[in-house]
N, C-alpha and C. Protein backbone atom coordinates (compact mmCIF):
# COMPACT_ATOMS: atom_id res chain seq x y z
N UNK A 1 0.85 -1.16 0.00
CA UNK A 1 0.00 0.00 0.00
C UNK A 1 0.90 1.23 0.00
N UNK A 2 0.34 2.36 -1.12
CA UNK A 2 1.58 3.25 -0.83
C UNK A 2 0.39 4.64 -0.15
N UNK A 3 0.99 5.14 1.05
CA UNK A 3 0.13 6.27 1.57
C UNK A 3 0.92 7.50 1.20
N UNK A 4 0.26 8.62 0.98
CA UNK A 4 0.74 9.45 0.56
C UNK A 4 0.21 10.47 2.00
N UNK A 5 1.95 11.24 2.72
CA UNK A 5 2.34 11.65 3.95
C UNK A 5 1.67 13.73 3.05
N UNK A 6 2.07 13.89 2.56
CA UNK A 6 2.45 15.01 2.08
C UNK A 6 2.60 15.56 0.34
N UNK A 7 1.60 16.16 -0.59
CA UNK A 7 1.84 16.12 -1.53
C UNK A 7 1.79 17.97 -2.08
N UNK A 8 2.90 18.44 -2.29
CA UNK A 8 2.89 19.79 -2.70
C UNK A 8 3.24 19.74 -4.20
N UNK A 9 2.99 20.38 -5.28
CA UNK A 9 3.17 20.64 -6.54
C UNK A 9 3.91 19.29 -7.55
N UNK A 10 5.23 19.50 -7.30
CA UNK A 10 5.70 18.22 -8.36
C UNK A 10 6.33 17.46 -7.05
N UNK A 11 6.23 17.43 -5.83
CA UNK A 11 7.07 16.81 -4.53
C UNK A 11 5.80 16.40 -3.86
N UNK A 12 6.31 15.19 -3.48
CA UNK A 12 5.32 13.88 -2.39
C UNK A 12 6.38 13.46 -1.79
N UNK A 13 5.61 13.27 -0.22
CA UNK A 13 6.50 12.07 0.61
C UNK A 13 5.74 11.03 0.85
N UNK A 14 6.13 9.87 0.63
CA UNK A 14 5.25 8.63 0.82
C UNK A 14 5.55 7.57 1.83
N UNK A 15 4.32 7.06 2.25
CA UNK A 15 5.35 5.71 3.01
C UNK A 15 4.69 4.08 2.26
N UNK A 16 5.36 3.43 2.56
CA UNK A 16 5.31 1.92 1.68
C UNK A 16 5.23 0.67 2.65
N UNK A 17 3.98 0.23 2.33
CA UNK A 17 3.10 -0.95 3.95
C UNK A 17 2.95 -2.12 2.97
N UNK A 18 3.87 -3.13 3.72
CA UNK A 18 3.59 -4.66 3.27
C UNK A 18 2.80 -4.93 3.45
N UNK A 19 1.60 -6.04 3.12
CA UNK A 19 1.12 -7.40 3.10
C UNK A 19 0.88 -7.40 4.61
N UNK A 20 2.23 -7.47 5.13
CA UNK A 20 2.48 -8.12 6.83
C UNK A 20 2.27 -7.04 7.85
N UNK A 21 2.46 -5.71 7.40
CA UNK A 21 2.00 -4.88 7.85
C UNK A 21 3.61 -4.03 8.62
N UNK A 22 4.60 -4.48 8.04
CA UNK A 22 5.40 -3.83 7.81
C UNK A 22 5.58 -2.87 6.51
N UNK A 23 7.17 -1.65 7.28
CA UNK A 23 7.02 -0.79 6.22
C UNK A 23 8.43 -0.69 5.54
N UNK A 24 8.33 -0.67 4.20
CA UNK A 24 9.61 -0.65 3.44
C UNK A 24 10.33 0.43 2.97
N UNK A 25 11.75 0.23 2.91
CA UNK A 25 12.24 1.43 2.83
C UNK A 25 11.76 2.58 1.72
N UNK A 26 11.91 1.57 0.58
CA UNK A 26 11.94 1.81 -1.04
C UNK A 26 11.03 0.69 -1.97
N UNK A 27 10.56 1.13 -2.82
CA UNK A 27 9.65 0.13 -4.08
C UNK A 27 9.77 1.13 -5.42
N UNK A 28 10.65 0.48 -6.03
CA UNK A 28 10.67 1.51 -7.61
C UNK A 28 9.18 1.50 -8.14
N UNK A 29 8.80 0.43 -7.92
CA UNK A 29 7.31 0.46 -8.50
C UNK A 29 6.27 1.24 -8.04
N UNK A 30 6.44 1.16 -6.61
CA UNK A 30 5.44 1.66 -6.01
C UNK A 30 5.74 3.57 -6.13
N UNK A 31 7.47 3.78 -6.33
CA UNK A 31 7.69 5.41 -6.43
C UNK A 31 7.08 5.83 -7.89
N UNK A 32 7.38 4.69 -8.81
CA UNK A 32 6.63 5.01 -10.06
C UNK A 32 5.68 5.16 -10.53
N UNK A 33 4.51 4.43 -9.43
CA UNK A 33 2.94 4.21 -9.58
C UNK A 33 2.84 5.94 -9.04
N UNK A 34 3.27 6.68 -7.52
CA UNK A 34 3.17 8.12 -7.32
C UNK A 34 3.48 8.59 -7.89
N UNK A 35 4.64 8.29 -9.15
CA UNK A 35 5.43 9.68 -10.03
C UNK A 35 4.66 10.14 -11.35
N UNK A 36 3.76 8.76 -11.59
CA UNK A 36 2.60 8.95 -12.69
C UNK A 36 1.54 9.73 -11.73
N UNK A 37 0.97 8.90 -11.00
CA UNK A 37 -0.23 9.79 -10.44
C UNK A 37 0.13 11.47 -10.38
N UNK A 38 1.47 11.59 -8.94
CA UNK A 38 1.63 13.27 -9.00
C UNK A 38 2.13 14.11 -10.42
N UNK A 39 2.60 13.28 -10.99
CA UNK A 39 2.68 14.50 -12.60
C UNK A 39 1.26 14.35 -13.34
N UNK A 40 0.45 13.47 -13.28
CA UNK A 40 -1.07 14.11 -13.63
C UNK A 40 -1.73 14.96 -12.64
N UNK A 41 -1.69 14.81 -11.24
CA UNK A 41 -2.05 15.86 -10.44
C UNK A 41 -1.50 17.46 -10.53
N UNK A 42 -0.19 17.43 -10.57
CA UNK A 42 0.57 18.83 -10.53
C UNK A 42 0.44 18.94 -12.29
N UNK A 43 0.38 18.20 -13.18
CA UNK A 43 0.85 18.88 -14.62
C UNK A 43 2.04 18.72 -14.77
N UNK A 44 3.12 18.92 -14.26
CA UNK A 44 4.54 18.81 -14.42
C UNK A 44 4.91 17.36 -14.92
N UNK A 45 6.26 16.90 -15.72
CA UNK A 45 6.92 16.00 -16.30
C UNK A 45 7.86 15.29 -16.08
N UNK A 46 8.23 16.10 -14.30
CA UNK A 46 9.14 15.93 -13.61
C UNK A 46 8.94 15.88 -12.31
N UNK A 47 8.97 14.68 -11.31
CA UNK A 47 8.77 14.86 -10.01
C UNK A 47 9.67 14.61 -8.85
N UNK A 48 9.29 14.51 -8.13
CA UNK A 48 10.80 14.06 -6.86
C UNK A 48 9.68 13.71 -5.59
N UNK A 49 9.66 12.33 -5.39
CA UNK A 49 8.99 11.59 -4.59
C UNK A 49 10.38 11.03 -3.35
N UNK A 50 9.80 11.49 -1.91
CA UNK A 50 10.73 11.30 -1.11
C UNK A 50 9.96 10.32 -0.06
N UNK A 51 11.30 8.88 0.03
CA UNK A 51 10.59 8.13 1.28
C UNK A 51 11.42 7.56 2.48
N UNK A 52 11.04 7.93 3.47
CA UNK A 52 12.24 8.14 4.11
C UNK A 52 13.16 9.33 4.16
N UNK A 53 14.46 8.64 4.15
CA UNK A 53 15.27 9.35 3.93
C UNK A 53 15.86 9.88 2.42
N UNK A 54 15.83 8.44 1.53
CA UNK A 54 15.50 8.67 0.18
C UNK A 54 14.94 9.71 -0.42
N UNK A 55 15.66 9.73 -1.59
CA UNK A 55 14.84 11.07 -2.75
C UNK A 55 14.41 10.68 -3.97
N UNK A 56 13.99 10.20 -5.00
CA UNK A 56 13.98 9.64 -5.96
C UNK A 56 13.53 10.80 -6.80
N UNK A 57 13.70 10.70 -8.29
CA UNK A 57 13.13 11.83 -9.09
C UNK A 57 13.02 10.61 -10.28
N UNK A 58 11.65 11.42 -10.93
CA UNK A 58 11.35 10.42 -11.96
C UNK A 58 10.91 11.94 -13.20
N UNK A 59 11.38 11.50 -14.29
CA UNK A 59 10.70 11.97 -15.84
C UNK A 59 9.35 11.09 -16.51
N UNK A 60 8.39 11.63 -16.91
CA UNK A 60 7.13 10.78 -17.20
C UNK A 60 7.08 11.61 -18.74
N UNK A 61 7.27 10.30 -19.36
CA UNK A 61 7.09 10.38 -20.92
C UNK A 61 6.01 9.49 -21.62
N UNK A 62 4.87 9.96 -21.66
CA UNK A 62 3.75 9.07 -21.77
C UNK A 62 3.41 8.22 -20.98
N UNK A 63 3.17 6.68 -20.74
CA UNK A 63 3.23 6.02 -20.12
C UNK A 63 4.58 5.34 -19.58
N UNK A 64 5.58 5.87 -19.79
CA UNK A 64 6.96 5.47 -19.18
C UNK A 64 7.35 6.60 -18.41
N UNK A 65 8.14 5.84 -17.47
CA UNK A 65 8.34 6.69 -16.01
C UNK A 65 10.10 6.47 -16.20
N UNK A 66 11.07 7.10 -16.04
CA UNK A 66 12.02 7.28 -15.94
C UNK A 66 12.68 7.54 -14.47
N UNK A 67 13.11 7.02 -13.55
CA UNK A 67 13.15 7.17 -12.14
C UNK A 67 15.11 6.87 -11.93
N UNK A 68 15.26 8.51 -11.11
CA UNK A 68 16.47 8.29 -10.33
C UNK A 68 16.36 7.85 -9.35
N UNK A 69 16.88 6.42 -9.18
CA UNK A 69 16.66 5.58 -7.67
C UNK A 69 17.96 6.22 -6.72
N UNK A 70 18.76 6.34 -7.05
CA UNK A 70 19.99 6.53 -6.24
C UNK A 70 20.77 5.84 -6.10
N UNK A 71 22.37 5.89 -4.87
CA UNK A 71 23.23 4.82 -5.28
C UNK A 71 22.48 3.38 -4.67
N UNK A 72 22.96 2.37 -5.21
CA UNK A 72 23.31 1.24 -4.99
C UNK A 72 24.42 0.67 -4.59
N UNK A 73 24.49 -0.15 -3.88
CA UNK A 73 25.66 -0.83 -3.50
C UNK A 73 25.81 -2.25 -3.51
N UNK A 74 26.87 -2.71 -3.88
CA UNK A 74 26.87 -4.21 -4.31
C UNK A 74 27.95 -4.64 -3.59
N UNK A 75 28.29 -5.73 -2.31
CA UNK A 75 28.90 -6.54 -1.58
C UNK A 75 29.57 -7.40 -2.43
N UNK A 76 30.38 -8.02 -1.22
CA UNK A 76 30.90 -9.52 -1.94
C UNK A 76 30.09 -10.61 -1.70
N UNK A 77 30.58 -11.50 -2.94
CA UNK A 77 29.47 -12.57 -2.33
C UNK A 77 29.38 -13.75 -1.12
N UNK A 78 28.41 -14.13 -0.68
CA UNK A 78 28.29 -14.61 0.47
C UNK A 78 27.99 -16.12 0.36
N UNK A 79 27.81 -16.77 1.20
CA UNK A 79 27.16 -18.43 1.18
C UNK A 79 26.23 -18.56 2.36
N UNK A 80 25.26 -18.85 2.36
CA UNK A 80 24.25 -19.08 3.49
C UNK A 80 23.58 -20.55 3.06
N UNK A 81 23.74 -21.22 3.88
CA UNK A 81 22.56 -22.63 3.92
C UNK A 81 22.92 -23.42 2.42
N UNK A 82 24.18 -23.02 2.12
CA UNK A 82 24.59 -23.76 1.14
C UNK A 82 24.45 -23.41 -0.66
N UNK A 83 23.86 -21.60 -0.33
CA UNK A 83 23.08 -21.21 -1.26
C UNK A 83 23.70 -19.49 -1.38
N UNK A 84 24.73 -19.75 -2.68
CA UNK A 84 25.33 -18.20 -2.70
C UNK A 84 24.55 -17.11 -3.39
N UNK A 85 24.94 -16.26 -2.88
CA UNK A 85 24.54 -14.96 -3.25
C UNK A 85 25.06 -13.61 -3.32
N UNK A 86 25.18 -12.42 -3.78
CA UNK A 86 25.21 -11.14 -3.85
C UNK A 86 24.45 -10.02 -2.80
N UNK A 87 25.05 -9.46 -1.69
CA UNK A 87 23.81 -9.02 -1.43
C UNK A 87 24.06 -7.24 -1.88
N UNK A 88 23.27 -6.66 -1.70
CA UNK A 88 22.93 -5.65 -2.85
C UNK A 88 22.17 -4.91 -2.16
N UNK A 89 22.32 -3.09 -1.68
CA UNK A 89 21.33 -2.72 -1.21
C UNK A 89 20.96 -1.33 -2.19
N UNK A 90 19.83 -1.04 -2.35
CA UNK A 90 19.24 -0.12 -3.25
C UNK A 90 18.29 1.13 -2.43
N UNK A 91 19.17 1.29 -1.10
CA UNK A 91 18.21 1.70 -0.06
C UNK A 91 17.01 0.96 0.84
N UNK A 92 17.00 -0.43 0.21
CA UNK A 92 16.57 -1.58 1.01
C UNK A 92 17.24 -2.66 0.59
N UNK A 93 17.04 -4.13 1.51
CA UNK A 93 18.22 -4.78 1.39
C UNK A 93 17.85 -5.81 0.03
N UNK A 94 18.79 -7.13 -0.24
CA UNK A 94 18.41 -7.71 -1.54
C UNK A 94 19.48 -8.31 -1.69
N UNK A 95 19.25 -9.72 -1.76
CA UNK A 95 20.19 -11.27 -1.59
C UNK A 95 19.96 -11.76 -3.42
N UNK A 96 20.81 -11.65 -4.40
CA UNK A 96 20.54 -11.90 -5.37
C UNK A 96 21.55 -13.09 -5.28
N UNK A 97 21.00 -14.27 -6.14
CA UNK A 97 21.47 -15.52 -6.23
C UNK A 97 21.37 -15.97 -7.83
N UNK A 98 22.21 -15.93 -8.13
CA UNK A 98 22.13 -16.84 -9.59
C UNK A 98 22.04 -18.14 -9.61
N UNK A 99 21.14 -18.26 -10.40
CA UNK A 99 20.34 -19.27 -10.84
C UNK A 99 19.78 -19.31 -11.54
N UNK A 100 18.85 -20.70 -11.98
CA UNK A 100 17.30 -20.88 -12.22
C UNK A 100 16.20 -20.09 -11.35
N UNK A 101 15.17 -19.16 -11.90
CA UNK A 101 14.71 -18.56 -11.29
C UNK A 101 13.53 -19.37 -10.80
N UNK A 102 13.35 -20.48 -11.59
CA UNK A 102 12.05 -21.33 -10.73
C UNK A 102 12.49 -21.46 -9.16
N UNK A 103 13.78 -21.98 -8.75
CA UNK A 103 14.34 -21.71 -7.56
C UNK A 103 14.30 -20.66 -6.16
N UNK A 104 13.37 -20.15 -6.67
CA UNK A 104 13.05 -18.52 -6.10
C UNK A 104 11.79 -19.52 -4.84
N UNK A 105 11.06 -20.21 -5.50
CA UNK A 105 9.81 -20.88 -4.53
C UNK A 105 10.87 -21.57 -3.06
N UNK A 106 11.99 -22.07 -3.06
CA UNK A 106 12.98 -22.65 -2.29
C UNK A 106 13.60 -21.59 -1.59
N UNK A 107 14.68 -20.44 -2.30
CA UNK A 107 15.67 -19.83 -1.81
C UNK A 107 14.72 -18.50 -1.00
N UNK A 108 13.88 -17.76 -2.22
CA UNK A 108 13.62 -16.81 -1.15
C UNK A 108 12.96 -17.22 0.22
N UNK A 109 12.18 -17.48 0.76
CA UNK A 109 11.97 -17.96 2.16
C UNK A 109 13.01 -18.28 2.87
N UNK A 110 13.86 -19.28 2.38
CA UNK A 110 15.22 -19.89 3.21
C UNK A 110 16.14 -18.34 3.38
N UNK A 111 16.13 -17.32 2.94
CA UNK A 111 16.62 -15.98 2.97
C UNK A 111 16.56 -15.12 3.73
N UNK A 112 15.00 -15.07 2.80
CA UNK A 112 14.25 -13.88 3.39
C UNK A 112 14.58 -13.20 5.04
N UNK A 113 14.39 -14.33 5.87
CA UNK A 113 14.39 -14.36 7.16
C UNK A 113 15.46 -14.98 8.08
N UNK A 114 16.60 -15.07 7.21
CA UNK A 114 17.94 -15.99 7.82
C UNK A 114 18.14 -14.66 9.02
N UNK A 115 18.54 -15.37 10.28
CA UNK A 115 19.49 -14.20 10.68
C UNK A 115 20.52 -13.37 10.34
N UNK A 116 20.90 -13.74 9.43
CA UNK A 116 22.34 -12.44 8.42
C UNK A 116 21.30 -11.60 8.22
N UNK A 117 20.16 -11.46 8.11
CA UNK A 117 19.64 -10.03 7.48
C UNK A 117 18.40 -10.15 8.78
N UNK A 118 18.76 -9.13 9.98
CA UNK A 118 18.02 -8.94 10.77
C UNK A 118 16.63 -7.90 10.80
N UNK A 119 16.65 -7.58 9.57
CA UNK A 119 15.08 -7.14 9.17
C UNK A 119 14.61 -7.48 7.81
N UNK A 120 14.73 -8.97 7.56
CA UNK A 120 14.76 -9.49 6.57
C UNK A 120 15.38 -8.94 5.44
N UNK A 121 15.32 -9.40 4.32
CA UNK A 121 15.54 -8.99 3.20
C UNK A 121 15.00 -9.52 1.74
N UNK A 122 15.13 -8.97 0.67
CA UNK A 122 14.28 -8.88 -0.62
C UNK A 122 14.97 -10.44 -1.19
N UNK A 123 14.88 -11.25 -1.91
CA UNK A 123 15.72 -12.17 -2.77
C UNK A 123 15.36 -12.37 -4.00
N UNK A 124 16.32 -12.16 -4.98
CA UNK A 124 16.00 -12.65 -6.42
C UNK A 124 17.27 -13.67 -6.89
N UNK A 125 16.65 -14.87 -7.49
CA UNK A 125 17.24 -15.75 -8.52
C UNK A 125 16.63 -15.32 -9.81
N UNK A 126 17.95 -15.16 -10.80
CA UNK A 126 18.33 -14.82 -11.76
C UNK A 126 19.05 -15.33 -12.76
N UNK A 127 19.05 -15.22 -13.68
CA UNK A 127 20.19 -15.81 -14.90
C UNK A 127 20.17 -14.90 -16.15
N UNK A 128 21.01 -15.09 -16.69
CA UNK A 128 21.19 -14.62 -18.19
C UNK A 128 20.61 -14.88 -19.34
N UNK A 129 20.06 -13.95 -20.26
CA UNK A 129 18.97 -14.60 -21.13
C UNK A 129 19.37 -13.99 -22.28
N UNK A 130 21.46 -13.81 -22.55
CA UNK A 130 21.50 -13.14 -23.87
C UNK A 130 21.75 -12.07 -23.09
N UNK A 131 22.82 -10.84 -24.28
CA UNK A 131 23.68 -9.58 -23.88
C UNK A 131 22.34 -9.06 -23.33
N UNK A 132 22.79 -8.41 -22.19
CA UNK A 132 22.03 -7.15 -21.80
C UNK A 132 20.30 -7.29 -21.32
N UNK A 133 21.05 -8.59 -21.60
CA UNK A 133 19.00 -9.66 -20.70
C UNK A 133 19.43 -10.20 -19.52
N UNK A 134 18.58 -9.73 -18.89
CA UNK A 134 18.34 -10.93 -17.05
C UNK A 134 16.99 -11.24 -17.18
N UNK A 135 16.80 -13.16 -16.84
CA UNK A 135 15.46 -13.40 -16.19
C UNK A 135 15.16 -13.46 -14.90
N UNK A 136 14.58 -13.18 -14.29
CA UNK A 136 14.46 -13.17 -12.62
C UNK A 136 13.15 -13.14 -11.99
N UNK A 137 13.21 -13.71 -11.20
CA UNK A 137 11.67 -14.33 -9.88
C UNK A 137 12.54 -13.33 -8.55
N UNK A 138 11.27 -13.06 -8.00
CA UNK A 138 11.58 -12.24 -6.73
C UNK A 138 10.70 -12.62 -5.50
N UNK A 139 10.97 -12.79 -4.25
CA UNK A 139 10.47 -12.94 -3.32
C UNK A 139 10.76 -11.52 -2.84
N UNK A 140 10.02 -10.61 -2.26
CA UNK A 140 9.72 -9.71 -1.45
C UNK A 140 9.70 -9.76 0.02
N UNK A 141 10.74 -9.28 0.60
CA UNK A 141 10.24 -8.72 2.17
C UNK A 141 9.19 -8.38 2.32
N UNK A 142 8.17 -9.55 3.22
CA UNK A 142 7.11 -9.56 4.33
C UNK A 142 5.46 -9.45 2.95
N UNK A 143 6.57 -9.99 1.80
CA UNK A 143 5.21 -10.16 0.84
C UNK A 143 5.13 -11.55 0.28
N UNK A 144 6.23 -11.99 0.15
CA UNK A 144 6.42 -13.38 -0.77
C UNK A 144 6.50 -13.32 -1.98
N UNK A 145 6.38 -14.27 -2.94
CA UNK A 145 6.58 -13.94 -4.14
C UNK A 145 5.40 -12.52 -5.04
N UNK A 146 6.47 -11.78 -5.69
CA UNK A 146 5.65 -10.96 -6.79
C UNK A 146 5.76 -11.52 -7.94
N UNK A 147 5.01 -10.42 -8.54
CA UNK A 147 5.40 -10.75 -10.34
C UNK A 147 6.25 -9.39 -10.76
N UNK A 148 6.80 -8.77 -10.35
CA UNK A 148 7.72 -7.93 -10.80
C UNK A 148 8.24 -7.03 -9.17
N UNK A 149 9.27 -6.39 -9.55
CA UNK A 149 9.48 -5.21 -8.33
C UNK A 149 10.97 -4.29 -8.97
N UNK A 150 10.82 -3.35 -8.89
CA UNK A 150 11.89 -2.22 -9.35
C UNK A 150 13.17 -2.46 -8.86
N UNK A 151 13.00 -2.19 -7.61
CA UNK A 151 14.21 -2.39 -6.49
C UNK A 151 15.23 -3.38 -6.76
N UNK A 152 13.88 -4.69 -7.00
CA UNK A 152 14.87 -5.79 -7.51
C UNK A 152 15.21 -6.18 -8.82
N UNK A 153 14.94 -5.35 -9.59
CA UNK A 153 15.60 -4.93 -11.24
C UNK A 153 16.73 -4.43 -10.71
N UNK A 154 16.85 -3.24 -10.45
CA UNK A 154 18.05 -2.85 -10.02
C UNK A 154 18.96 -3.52 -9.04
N UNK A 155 18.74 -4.43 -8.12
CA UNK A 155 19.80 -5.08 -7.12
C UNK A 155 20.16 -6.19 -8.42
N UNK A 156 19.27 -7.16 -9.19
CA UNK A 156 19.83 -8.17 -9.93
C UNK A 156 20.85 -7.16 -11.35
N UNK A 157 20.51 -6.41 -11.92
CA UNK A 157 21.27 -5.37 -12.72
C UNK A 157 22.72 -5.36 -11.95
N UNK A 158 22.63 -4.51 -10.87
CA UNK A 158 24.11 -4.63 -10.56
C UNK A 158 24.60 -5.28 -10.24
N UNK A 159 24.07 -6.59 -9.54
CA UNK A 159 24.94 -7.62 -8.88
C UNK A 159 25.43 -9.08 -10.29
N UNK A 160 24.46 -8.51 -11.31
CA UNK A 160 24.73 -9.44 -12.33
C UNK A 160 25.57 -9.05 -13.74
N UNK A 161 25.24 -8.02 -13.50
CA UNK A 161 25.81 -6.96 -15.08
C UNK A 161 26.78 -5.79 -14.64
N UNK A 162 26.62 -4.97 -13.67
CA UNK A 162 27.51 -3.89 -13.33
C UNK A 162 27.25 -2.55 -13.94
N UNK A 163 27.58 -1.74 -14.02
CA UNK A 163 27.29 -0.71 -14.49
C UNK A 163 27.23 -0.63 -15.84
N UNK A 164 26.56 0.23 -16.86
CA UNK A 164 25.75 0.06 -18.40
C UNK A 164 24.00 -0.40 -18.48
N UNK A 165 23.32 -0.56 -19.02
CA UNK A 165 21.95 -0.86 -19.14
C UNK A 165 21.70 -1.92 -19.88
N UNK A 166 20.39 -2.82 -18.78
CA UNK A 166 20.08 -3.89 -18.63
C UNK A 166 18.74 -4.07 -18.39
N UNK A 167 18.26 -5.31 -19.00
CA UNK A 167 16.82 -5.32 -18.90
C UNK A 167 16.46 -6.07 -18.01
N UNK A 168 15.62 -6.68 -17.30
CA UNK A 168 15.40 -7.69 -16.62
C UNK A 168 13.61 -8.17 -16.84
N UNK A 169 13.50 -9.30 -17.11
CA UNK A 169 12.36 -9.49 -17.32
C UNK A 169 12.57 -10.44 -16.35
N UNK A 170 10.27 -10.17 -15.83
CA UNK A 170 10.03 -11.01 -14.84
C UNK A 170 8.95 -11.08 -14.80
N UNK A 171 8.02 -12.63 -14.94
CA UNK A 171 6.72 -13.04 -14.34
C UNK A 171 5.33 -11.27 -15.23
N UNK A 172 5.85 -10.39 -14.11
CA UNK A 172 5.22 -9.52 -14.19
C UNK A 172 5.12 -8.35 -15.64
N UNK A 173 6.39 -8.58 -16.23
CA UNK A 173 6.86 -7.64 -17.28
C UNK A 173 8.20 -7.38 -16.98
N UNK A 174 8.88 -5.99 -18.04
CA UNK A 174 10.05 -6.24 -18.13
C UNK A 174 10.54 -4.66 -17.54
N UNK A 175 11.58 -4.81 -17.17
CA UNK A 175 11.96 -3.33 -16.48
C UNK A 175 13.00 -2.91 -16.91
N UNK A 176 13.59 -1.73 -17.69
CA UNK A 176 14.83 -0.98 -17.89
C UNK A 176 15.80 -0.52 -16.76
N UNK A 177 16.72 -0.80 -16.68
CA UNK A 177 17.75 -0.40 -15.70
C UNK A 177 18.96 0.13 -15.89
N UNK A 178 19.56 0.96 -16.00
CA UNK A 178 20.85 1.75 -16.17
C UNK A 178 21.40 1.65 -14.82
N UNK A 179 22.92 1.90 -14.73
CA UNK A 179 23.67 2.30 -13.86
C UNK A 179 24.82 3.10 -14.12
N UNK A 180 25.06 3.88 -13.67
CA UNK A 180 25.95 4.89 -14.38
C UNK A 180 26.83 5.41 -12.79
N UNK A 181 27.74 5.28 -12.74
CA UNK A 181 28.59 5.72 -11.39
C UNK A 181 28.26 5.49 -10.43
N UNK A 182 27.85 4.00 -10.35
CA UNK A 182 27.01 3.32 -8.74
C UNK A 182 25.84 4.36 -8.81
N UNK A 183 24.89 5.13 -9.58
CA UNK A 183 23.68 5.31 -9.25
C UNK A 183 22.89 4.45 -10.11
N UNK A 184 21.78 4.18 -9.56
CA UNK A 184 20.83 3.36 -10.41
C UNK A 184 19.76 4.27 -11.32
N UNK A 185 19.73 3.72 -12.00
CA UNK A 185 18.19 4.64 -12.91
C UNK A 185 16.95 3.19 -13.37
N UNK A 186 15.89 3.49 -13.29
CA UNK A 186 14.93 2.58 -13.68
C UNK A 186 13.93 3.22 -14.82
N UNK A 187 13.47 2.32 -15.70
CA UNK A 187 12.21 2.53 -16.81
C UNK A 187 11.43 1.93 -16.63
N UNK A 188 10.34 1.89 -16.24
CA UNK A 188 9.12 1.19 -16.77
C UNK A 188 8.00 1.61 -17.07
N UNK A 189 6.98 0.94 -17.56
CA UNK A 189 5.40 1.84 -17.67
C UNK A 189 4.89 1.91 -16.18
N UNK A 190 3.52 3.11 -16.62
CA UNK A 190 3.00 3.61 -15.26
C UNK A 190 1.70 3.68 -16.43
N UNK A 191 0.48 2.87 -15.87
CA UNK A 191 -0.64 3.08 -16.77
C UNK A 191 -1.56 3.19 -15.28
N UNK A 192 -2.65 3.75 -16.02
CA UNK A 192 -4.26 3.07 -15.11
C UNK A 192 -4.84 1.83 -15.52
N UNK A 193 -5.33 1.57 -14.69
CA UNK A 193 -5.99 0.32 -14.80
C UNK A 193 -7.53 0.35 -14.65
């Protein structure tokens, strides 16, 4: 659920409520679903949605949303329960594991909630699908599996490809991702339904 704290002209502050009834730091999707809504509210083409401490700014070009997520950071990799991974934070956390992404029904849970990540964390299995392609399944902190999520476009992007632009398709559709000097940038559509 995304609540909206504060909305002045082309600037919103939002907050972001799991499933479980926890609250998350960051959701590219969910900043993108506000960055469409507040640029039809204000008129403007350009917004800056803040959550938390986070700032994000997004460009809205028809139904595509263009979003500065901010830096990212990518670790070394780790081994837990016999099952390696990347962990990756994008302003929330994110255990990326290469793989078969059917594997996602197994790993994320066994993750999600390990004690190494004491307020859980996001997990995606991933693989390569061809230059400049990732396929990937995501389990969500305190949601379980989605069919897509931003955040985790961008944690599998850097922890799999590195900086340059990358697509990642998933379940849900497919998401654009750039990285350019450890900052992340995201594309995707923002429609009504």
């Amino acid at each position: 659920m995304l609540e909206i704290l504060a909305a002045d002209g082309p600037e919103a502050e939002i907050a972001i409520w799991n499933p479980d009834g926890s609250r998350a730091e960051l959701s590219g999707n969910g900043t993108r679903i506000v960055a469409r809504w507040l640029a039809e509210r204000s008129g403007a083409d350009e917004v800056k949605i803040r959550v938390g401490e986070r700032v994000t700014r997004a460009r809205i070009s028809g139904e595509l949303v263009e979003q500065e997520l901010g830096p990212v950071e990518v670790g070394p990799a780790e081994r837990l329960e016999g099952v390696e991974f990347v962990p990756v934070s994008v302003g929330n956390p994110h255990a990326v594991v290469v793989g078969d992404p059917a594997e996602i029904e197994r790993v994320g849970p066994l993750l999600e909630t390990h004690p190494r990540f004491p307020g859980g964390t996001n997990v995606q299995v991933a693989r390569a699908d061809g230059p400049g392609r990732l396929v990937a399944r995501v389990w969500e902190r305190g949601v379980g599996e989605t069919q897509s999520s931003g955040t985790s476009a961008v944690a599998v992007a850097a922890a799999l490809a590195g900086e340059g632009e990358t697509e990642i398709s998933f379940p849900g559709g497919t998401l654009a991702v750039r990285i350019t000097r450890g900052n992340a940038y995201l594309v995707g559509r923002a429609e009504r339904v």
